[in-house]
Protein backbone atom coordinates (compact mmCIF):
# COMPACT_ATOMS: atom_id res chain seq x y z
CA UNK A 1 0.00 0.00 0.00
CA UNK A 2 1.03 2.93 -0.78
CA UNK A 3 1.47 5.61 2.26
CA UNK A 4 1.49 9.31 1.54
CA UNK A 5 4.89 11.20 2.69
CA UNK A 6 3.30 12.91 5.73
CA UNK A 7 2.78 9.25 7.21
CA UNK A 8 5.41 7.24 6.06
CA UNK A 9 8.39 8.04 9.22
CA UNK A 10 5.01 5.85 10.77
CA UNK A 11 4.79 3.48 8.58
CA UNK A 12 8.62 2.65 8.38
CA UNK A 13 8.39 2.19 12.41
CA UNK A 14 5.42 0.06 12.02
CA UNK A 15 7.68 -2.38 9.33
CA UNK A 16 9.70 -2.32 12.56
CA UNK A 17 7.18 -3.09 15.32
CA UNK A 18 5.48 -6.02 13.00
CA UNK A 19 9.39 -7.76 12.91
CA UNK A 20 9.43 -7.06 16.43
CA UNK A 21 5.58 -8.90 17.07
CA UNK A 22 7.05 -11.88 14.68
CA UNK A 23 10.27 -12.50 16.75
CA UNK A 24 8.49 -12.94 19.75
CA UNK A 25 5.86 -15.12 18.88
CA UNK A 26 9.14 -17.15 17.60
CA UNK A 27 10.47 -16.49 20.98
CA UNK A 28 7.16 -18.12 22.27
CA UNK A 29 7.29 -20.96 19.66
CA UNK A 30 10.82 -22.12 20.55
CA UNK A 31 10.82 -21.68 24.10
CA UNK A 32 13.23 -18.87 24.25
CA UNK A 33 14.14 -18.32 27.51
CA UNK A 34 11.34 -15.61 29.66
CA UNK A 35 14.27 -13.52 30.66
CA UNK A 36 15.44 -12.61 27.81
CA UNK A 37 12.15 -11.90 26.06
CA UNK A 38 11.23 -9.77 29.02
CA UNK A 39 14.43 -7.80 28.66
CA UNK A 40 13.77 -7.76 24.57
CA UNK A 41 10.52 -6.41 25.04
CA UNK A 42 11.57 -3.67 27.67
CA UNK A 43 14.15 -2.58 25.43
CA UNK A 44 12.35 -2.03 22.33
CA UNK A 45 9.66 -0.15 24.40
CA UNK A 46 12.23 2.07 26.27
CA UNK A 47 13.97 2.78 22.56
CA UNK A 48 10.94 2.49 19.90
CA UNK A 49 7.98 2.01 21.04
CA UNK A 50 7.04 4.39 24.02
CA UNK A 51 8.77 7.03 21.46
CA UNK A 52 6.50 5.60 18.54
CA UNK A 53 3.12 6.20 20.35
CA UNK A 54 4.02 9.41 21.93
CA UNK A 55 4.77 10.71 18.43
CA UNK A 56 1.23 9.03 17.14
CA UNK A 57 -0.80 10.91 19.88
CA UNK A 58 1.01 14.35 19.99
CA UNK A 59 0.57 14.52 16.05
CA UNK A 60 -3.09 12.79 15.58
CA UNK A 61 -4.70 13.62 18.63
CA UNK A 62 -6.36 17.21 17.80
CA UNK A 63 -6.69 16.45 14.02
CA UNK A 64 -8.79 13.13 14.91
CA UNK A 65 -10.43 15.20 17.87
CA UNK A 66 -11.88 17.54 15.80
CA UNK A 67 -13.48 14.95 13.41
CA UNK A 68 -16.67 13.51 13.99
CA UNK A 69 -15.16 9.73 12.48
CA UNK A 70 -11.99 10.23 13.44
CA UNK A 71 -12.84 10.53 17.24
CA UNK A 72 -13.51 6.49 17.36
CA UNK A 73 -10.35 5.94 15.43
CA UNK A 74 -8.44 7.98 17.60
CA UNK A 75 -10.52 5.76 20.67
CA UNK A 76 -9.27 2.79 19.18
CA UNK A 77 -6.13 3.91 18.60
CA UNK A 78 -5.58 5.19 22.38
CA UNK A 79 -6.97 2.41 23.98
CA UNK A 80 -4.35 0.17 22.37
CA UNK A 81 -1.86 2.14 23.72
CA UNK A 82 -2.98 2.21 26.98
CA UNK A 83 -3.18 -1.91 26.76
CA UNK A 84 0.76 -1.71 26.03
CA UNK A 85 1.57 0.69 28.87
CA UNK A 86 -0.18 -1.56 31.37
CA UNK A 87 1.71 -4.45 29.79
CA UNK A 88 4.70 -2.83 30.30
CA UNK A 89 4.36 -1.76 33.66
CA UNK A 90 3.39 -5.94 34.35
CA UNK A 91 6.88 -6.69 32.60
CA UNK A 92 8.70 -3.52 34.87
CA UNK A 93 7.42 -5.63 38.07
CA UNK A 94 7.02 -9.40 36.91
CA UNK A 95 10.68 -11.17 36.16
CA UNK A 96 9.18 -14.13 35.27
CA UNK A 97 6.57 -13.55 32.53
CA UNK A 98 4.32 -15.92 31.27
CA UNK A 99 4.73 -17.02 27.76
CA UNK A 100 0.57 -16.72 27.16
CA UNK A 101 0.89 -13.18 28.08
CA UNK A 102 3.89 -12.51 25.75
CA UNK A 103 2.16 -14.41 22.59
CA UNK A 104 -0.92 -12.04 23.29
CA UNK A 105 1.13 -9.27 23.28
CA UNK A 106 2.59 -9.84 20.01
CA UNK A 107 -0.38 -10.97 18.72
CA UNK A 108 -2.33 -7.28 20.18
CA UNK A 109 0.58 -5.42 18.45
CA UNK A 110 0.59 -7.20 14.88
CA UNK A 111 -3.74 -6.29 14.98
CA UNK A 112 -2.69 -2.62 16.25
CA UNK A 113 -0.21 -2.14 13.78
CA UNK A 114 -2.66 -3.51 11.09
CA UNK A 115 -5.56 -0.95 12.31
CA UNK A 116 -3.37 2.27 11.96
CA UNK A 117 -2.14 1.12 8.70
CA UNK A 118 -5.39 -0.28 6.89
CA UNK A 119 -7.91 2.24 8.53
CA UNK A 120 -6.80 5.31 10.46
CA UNK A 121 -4.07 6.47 7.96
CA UNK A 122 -6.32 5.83 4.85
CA UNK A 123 -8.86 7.56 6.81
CA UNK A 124 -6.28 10.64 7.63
CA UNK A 125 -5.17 10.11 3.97
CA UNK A 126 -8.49 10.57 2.42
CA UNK A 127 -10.46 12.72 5.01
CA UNK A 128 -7.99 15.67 6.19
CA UNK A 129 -7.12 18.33 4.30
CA UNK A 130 -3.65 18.36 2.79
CA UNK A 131 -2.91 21.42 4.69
CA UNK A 132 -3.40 19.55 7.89
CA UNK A 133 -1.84 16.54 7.01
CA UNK A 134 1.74 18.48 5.99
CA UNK A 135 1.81 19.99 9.60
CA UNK A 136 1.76 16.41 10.92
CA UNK A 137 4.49 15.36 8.72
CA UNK A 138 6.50 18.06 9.94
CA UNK A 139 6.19 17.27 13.08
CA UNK A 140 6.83 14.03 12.62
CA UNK A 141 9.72 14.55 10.43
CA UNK A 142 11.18 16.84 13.83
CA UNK A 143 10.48 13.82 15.74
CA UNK A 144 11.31 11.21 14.11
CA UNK A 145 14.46 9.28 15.92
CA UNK A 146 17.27 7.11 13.82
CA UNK A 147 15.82 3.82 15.35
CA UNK A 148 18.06 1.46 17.34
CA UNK A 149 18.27 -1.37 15.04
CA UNK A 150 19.01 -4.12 17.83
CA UNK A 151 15.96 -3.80 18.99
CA UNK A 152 14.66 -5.33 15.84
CA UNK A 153 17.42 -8.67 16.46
CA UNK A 154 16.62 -11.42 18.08
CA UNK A 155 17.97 -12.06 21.56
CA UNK A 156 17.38 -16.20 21.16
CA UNK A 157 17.84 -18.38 18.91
């Protein structure tokens, strides 16, 4: 699909968070060991991920806000995020994950990842002005961080 210019800094992290949802449902699949998928997944949040969403909400929150439609995206798209935080925080306090938890997890992200790209940014594609949508890839384009490519590598085998 093709993603307009404004989006794609997004889209490129996405690529990034759907390797990242793959490798640990591998993890899960071959037993990798629940300390090292812990620490995996609290590094990729501290270094992509927490960055990722904050970037997502500071940019998409008022333009979806003020659109009738694009307040229940923007509900959808929040409450996912909130789901990951509170995961987080569970993987900040529990060493010893369960592997159920970690394969939803991946799972949750892969269908998140899928929603932003397949609905809300052909629905910010399509629905806000051009104007609108250059001020968010500006800001995004400020934002956007040279990501920490060992957070997309495996930690097992």
């Amino acid at each position: 699909m093709k993603r307009k210019k404004e989006l794609i800094t997004l889209s490129w992290e996405h690529h990034d968070g759907l390797v990242f949802a793959f490798r640990l449902q591998q993890g899960v699949k071959k037993s990798a060991p629940l300390k090292d998928m812990r620490e995996y997944i609290l590094h990729t949040w501290d270094t992509a991920l927490d960055h990722h969403f904050w970037q997502e909400e500071q940019s998409l929150n008022p333009v979806l806000q003020a659109s009738g439609a694009g307040r229940e995206l923007l509900n959808h798209m929040l409450d996912d995020h909130e789901y990951f935080r509170r995961e987080i925080e569970h993987f900040r306090v529990t060493k010893n994950p369960d592997r159920d938890r970690i394969k939803t997890i991946s799972e949750k992200l892969n269908q998140h990842i899928r929603f932003e790209e397949q609905i809300l940014f052909p629905f910010l594609e399509e629905e806000i002005a051009l104007a609108t949508l250059q001020k968010i890839g500006v800001f995004l384009n400020e934002h956007h961080t040279k990501p920490d490519r060992c957070w997309t590598s495996m930690f097992w085998k």
